[in-house]
N, C-alpha and C. Protein backbone atom coordinates (compact mmCIF):
# COMPACT_ATOMS: atom_id res chain seq x y z
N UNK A 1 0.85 -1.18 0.00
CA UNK A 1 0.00 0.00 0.00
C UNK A 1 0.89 1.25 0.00
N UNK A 2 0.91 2.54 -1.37
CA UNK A 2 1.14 3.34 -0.96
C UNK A 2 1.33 4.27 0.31
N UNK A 3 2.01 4.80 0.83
CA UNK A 3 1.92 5.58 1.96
C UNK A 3 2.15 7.30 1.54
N UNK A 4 1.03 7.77 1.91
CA UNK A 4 0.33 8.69 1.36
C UNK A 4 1.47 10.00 2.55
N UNK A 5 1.12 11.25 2.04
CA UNK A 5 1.42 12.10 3.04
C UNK A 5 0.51 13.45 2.71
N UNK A 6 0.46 14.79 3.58
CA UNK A 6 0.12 15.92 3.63
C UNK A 6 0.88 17.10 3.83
N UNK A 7 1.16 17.62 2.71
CA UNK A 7 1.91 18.89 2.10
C UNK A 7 0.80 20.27 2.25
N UNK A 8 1.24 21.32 3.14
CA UNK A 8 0.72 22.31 2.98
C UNK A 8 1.42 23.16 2.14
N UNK A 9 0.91 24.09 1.55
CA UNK A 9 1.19 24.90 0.60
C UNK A 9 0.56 26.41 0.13
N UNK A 10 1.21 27.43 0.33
CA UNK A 10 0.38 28.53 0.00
C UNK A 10 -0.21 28.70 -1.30
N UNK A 11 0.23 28.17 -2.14
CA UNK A 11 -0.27 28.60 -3.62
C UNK A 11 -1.61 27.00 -4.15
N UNK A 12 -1.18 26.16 -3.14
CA UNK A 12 -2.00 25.01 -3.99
C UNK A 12 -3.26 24.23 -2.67
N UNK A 13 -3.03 24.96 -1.22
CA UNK A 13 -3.53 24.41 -0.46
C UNK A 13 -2.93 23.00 0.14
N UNK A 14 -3.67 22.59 0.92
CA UNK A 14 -3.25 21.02 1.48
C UNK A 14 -3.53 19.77 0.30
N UNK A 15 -2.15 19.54 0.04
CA UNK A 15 -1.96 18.19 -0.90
C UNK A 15 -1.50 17.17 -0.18
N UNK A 16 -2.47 16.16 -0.90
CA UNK A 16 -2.00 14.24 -0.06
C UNK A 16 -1.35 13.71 -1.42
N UNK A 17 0.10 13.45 -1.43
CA UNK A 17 0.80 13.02 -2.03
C UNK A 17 1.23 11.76 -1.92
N UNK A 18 1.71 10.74 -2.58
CA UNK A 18 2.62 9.74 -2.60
C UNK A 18 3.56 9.97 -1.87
N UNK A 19 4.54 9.95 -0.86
CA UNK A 19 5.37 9.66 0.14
C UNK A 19 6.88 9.56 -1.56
N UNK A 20 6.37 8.59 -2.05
CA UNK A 20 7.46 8.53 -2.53
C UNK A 20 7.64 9.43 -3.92
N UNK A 21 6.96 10.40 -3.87
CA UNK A 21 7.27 11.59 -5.18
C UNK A 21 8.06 12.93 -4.67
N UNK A 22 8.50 12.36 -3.30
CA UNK A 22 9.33 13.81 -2.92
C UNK A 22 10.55 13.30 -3.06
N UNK A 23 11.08 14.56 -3.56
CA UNK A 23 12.91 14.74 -3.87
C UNK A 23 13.57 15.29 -3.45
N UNK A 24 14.21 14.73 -2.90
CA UNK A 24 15.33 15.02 -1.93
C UNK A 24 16.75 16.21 -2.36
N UNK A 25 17.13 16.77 -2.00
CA UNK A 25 18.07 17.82 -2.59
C UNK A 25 18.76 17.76 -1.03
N UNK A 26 19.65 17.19 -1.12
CA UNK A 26 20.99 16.86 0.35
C UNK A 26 21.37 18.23 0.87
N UNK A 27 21.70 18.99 -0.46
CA UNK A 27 22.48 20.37 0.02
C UNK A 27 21.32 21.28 0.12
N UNK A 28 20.08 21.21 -0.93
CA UNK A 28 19.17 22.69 -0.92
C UNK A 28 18.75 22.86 -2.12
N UNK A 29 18.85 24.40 -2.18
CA UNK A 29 18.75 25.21 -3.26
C UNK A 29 19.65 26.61 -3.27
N UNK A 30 20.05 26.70 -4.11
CA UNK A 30 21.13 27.65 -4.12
C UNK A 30 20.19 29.00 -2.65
N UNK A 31 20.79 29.51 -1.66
CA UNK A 31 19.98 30.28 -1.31
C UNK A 31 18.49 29.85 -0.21
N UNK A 32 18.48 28.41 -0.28
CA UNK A 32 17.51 27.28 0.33
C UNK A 32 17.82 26.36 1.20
N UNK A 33 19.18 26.20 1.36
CA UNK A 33 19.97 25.16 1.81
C UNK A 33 19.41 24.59 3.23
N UNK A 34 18.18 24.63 3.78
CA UNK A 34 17.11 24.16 4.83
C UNK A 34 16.26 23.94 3.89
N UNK A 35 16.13 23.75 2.96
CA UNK A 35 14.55 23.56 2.22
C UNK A 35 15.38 22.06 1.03
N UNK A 36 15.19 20.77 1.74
CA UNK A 36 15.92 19.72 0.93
C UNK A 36 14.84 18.91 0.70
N UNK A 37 14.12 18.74 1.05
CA UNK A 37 12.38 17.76 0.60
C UNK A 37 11.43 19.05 -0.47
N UNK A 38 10.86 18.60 -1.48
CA UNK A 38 10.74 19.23 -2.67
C UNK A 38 9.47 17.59 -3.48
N UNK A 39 8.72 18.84 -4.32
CA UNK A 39 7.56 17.64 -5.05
C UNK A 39 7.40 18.50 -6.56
N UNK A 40 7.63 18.24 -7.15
CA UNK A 40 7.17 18.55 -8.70
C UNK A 40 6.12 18.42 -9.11
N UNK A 41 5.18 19.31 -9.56
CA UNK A 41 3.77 19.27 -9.96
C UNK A 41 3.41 20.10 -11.46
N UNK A 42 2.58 19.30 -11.87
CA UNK A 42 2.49 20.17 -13.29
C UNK A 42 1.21 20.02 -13.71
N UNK A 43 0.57 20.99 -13.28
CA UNK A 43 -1.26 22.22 -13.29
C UNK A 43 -1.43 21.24 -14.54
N UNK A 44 -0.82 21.09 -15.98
CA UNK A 44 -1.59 20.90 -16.79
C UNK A 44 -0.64 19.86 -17.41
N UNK A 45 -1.41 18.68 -17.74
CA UNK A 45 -0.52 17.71 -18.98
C UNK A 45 0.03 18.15 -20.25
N UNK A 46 -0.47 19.09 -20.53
CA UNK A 46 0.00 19.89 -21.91
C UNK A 46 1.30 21.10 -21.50
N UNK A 47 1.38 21.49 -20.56
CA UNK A 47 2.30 22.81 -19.62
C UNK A 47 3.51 22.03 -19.94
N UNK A 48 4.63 22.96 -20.54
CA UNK A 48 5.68 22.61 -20.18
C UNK A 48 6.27 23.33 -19.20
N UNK A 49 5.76 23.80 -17.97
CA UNK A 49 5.85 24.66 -17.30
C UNK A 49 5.40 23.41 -16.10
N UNK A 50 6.30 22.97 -14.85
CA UNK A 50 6.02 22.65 -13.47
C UNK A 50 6.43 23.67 -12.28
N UNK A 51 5.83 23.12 -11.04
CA UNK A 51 6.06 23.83 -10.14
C UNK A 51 6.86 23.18 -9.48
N UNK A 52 7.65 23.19 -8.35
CA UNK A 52 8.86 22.69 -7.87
C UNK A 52 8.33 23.44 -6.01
N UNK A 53 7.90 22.69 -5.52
CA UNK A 53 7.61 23.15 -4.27
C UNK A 53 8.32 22.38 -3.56
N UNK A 54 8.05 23.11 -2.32
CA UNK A 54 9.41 22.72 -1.00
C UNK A 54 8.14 22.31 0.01
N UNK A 55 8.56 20.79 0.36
CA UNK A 55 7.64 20.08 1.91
C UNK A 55 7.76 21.23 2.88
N UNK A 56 9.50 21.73 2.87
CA UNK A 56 9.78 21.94 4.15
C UNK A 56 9.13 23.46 4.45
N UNK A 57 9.04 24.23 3.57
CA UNK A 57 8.23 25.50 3.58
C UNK A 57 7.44 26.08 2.44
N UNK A 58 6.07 25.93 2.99
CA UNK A 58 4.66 26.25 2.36
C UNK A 58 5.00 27.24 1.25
N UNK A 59 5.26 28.54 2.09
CA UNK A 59 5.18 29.65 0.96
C UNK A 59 6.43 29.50 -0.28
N UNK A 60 6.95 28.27 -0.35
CA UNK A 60 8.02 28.70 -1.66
C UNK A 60 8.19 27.21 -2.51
N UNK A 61 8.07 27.44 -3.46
CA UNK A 61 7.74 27.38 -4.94
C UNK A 61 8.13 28.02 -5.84
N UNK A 62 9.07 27.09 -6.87
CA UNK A 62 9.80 27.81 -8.23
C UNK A 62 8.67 27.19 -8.93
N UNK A 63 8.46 28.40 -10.41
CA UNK A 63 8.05 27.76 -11.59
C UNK A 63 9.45 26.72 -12.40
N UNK A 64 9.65 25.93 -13.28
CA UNK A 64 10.42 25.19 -13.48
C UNK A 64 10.45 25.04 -14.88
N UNK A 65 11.50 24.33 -15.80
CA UNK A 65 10.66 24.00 -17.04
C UNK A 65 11.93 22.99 -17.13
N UNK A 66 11.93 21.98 -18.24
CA UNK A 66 12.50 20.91 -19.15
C UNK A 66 13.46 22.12 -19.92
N UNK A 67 15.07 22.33 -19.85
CA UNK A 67 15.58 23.95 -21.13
C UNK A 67 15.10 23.09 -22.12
N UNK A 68 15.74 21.57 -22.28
CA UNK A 68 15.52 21.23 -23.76
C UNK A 68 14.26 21.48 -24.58
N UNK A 69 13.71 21.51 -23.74
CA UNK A 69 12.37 21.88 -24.49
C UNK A 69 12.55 23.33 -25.46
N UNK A 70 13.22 24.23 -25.43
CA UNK A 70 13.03 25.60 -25.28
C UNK A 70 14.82 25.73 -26.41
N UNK A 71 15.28 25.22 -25.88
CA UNK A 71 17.26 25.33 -25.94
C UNK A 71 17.78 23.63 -26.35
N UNK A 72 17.51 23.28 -27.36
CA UNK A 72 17.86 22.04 -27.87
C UNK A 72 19.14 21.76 -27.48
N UNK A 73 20.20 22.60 -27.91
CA UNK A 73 21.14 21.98 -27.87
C UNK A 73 21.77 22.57 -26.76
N UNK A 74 21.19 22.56 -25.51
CA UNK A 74 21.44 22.88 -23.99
C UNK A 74 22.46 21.57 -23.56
N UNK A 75 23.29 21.85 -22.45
CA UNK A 75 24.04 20.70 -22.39
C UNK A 75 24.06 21.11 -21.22
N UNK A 76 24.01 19.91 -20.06
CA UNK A 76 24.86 20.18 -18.57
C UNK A 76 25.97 19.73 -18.17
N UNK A 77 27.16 20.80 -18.47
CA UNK A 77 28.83 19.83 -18.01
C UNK A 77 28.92 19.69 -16.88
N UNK A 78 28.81 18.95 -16.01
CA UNK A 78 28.87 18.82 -14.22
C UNK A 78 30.17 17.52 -14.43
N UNK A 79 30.67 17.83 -12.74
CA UNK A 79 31.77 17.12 -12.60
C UNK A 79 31.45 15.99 -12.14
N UNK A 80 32.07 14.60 -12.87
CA UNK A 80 31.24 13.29 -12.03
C UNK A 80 31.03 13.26 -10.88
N UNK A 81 31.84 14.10 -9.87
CA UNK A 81 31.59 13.33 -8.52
C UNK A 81 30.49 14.33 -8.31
N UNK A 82 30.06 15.63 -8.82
CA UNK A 82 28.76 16.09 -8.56
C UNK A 82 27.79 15.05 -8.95
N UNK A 83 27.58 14.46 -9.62
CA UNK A 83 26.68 13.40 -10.24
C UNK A 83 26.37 11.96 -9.07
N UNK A 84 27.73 11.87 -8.76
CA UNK A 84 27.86 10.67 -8.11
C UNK A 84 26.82 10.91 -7.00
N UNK A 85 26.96 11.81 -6.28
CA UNK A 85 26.53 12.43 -4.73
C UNK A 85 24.39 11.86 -5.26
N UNK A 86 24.00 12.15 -6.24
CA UNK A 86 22.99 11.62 -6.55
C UNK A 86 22.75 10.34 -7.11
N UNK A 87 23.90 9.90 -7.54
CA UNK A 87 23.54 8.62 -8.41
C UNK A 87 23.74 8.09 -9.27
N UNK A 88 24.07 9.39 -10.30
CA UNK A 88 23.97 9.27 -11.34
C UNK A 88 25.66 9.58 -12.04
N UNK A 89 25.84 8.78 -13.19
CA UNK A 89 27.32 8.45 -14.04
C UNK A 89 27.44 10.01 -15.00
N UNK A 90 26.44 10.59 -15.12
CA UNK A 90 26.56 11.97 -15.94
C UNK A 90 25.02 12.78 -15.61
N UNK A 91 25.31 14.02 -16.13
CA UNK A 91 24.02 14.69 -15.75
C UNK A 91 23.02 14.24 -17.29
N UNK A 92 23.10 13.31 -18.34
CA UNK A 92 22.64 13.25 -19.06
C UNK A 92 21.61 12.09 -18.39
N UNK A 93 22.06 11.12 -17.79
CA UNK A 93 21.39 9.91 -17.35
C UNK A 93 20.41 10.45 -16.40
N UNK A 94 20.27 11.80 -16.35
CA UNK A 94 18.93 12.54 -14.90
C UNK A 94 17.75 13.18 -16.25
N UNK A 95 17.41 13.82 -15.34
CA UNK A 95 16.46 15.04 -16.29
C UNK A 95 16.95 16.09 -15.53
N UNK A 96 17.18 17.51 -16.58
CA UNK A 96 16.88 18.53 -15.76
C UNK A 96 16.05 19.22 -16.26
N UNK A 97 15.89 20.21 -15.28
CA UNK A 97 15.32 21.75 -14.99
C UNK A 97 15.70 22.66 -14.65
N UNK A 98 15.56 24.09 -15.04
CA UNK A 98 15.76 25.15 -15.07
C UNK A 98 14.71 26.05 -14.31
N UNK A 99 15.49 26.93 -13.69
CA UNK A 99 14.20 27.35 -12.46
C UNK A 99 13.58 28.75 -13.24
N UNK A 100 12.57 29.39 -13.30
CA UNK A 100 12.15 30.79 -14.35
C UNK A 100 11.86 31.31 -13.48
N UNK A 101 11.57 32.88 -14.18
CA UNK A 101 11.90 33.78 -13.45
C UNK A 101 11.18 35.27 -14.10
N UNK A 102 10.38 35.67 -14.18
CA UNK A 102 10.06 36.99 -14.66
C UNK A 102 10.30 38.30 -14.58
N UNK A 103 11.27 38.67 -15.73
CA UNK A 103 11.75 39.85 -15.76
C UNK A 103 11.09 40.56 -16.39
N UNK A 104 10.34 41.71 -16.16
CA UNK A 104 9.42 42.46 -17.24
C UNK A 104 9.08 41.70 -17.61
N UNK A 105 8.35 42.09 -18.99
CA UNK A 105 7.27 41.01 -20.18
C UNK A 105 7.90 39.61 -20.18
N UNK A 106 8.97 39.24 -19.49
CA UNK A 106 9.83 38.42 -20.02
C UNK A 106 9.90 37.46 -19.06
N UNK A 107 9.90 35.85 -19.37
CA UNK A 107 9.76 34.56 -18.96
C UNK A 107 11.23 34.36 -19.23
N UNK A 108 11.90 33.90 -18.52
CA UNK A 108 13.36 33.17 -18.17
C UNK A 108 13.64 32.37 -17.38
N UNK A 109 14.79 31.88 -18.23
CA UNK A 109 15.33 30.64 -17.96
C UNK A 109 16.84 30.51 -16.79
N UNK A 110 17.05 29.87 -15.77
CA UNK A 110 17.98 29.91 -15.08
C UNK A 110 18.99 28.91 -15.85
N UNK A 111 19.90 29.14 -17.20
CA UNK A 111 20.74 28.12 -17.29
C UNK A 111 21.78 27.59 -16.66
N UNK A 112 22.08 28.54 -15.99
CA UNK A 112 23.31 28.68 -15.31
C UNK A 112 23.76 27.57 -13.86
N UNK A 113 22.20 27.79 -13.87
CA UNK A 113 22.26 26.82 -12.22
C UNK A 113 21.25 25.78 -12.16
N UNK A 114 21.18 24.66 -13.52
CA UNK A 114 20.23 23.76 -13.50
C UNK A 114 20.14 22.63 -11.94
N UNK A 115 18.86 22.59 -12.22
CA UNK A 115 18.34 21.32 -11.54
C UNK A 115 18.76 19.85 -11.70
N UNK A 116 19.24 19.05 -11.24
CA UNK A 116 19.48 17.00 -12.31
C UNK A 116 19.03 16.84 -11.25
N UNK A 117 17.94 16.30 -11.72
CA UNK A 117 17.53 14.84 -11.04
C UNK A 117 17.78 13.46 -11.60
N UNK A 118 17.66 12.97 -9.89
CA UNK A 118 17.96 11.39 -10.36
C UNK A 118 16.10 10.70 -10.00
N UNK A 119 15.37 10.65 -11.36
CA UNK A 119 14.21 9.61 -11.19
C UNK A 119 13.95 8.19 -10.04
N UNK A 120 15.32 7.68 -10.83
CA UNK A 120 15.23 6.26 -9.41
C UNK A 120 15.20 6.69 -8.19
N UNK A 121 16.11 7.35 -7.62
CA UNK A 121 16.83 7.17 -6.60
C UNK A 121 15.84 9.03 -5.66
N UNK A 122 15.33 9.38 -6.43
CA UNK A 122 14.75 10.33 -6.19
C UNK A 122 15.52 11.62 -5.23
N UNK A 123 16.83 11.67 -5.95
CA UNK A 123 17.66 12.80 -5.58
C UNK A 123 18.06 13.69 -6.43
N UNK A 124 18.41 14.78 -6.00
CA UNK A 124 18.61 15.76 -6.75
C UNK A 124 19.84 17.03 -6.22
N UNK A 125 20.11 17.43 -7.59
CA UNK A 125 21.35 18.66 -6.72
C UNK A 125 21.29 19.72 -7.93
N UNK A 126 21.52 21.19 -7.68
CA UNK A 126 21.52 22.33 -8.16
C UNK A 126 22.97 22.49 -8.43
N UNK A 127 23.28 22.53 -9.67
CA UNK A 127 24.92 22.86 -10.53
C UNK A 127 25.25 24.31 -10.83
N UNK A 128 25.95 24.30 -10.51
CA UNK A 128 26.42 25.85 -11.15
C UNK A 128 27.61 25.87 -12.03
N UNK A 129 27.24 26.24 -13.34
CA UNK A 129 28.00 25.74 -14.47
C UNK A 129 29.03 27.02 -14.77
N UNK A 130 29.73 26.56 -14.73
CA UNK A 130 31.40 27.54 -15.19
C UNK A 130 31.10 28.10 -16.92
N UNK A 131 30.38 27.03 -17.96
CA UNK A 131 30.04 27.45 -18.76
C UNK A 131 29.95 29.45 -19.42
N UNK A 132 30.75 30.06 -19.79
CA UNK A 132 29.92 31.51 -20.19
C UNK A 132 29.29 31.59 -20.99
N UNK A 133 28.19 30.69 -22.10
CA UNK A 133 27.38 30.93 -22.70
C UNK A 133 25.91 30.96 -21.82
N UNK A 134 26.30 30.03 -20.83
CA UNK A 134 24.74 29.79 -20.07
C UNK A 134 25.25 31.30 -18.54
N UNK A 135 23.86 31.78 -18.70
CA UNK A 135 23.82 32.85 -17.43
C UNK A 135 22.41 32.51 -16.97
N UNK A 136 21.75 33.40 -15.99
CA UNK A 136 20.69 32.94 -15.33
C UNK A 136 19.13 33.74 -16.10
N UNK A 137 19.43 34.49 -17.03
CA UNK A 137 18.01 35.22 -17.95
C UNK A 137 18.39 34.93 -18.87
N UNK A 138 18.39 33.94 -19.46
CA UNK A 138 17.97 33.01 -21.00
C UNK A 138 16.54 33.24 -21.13
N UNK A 139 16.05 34.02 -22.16
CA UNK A 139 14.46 34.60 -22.02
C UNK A 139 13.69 32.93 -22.85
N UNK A 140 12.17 32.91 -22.31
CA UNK A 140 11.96 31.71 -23.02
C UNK A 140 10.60 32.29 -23.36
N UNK A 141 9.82 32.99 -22.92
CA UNK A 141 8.60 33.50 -23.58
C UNK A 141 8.34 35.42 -23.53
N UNK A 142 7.31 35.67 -24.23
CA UNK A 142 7.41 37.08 -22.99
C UNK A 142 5.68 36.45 -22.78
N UNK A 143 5.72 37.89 -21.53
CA UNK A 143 4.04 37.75 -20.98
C UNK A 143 3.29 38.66 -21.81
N UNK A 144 1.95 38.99 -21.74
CA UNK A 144 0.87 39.53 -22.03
C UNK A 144 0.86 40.78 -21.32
N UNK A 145 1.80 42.36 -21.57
CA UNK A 145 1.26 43.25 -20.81
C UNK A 145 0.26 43.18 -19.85
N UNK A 146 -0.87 42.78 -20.23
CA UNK A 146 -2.14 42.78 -19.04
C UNK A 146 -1.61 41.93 -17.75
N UNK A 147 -1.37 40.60 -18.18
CA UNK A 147 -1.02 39.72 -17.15
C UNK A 147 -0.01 39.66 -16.47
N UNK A 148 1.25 40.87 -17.07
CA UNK A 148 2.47 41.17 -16.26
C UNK A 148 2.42 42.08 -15.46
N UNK A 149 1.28 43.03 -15.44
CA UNK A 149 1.05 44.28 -14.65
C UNK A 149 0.29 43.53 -13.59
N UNK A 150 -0.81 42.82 -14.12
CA UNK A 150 -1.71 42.00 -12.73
C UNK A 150 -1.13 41.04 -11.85
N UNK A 151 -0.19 40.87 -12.15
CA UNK A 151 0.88 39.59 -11.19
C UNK A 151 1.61 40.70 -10.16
């Protein structure tokens, strides 16, 4: 039998989750480093857009996205033993994510400091890539004047 749990949350209310869909992040989040239990949720099957909420505190929640989706030929160079600490032999064998961010009209992308997760093993760690093509406002949409003033 599944073993269920209860996540409060300011933006989504009280969620009963699977026990085993939370992800673990050892160190944090850049800036979070008390906030290491985390659940990925995504409003719509069609959204390439998830939310990335924290067990450990209600009010915080990144929007998130897949870069490849957006940045094909996105790459994450991480050092194996960053990889190892989760699980994983390269950051290709995870999925990542990129945390967004709204600047003016403008939807962005954090390349700089992706997300890898490890699916199995349900861990995860935040990279910060030496890379200088990737920085942290890689734009990926803009907004709707109306809806950037009402936010």
């Amino acid at each position: 039998m599944e073993r269920m749990m209860k996540i409060e949350t300011s933006r989504f209310g009280c969620l009963e989750i699977a026990a085993d869909r939370v992800i673990q992040f050892p160190l944090g989040i850049l800036g979070f480093p008390e906030c290491q239990s985390w659940i990925l949720l995504q409003s719509d099957p069609q959204s390439c857009f998830f939310w990335l909420q924290s067990v450990d505190d209600a009010e915080l929640a990144f929007i998130v996205v897949q870069p490849q989706n957006f940045f094909p030929a996105y790459h994450v160079r991480a050092q194996a033993e960053e990889m190892k600490l989760i699980g994983l032999d390269s950051p290709e064998a995870g999925e990542v994510f990129a945390i967004c961010n709204r600047v003016g009209n403008s939807i962005t992308a954090n390349l700089q400091g992706p997300l890898v997760f490890n699916a199995q093993t349900r861990q995860a760690r935040q990279v910060v890539l030496c890379d200088r093509q990737y920085h942290t406002r890689h734009e990926l949409c803009l907004v709707e004047p109306a809806l950037a003033a009402g936010s």
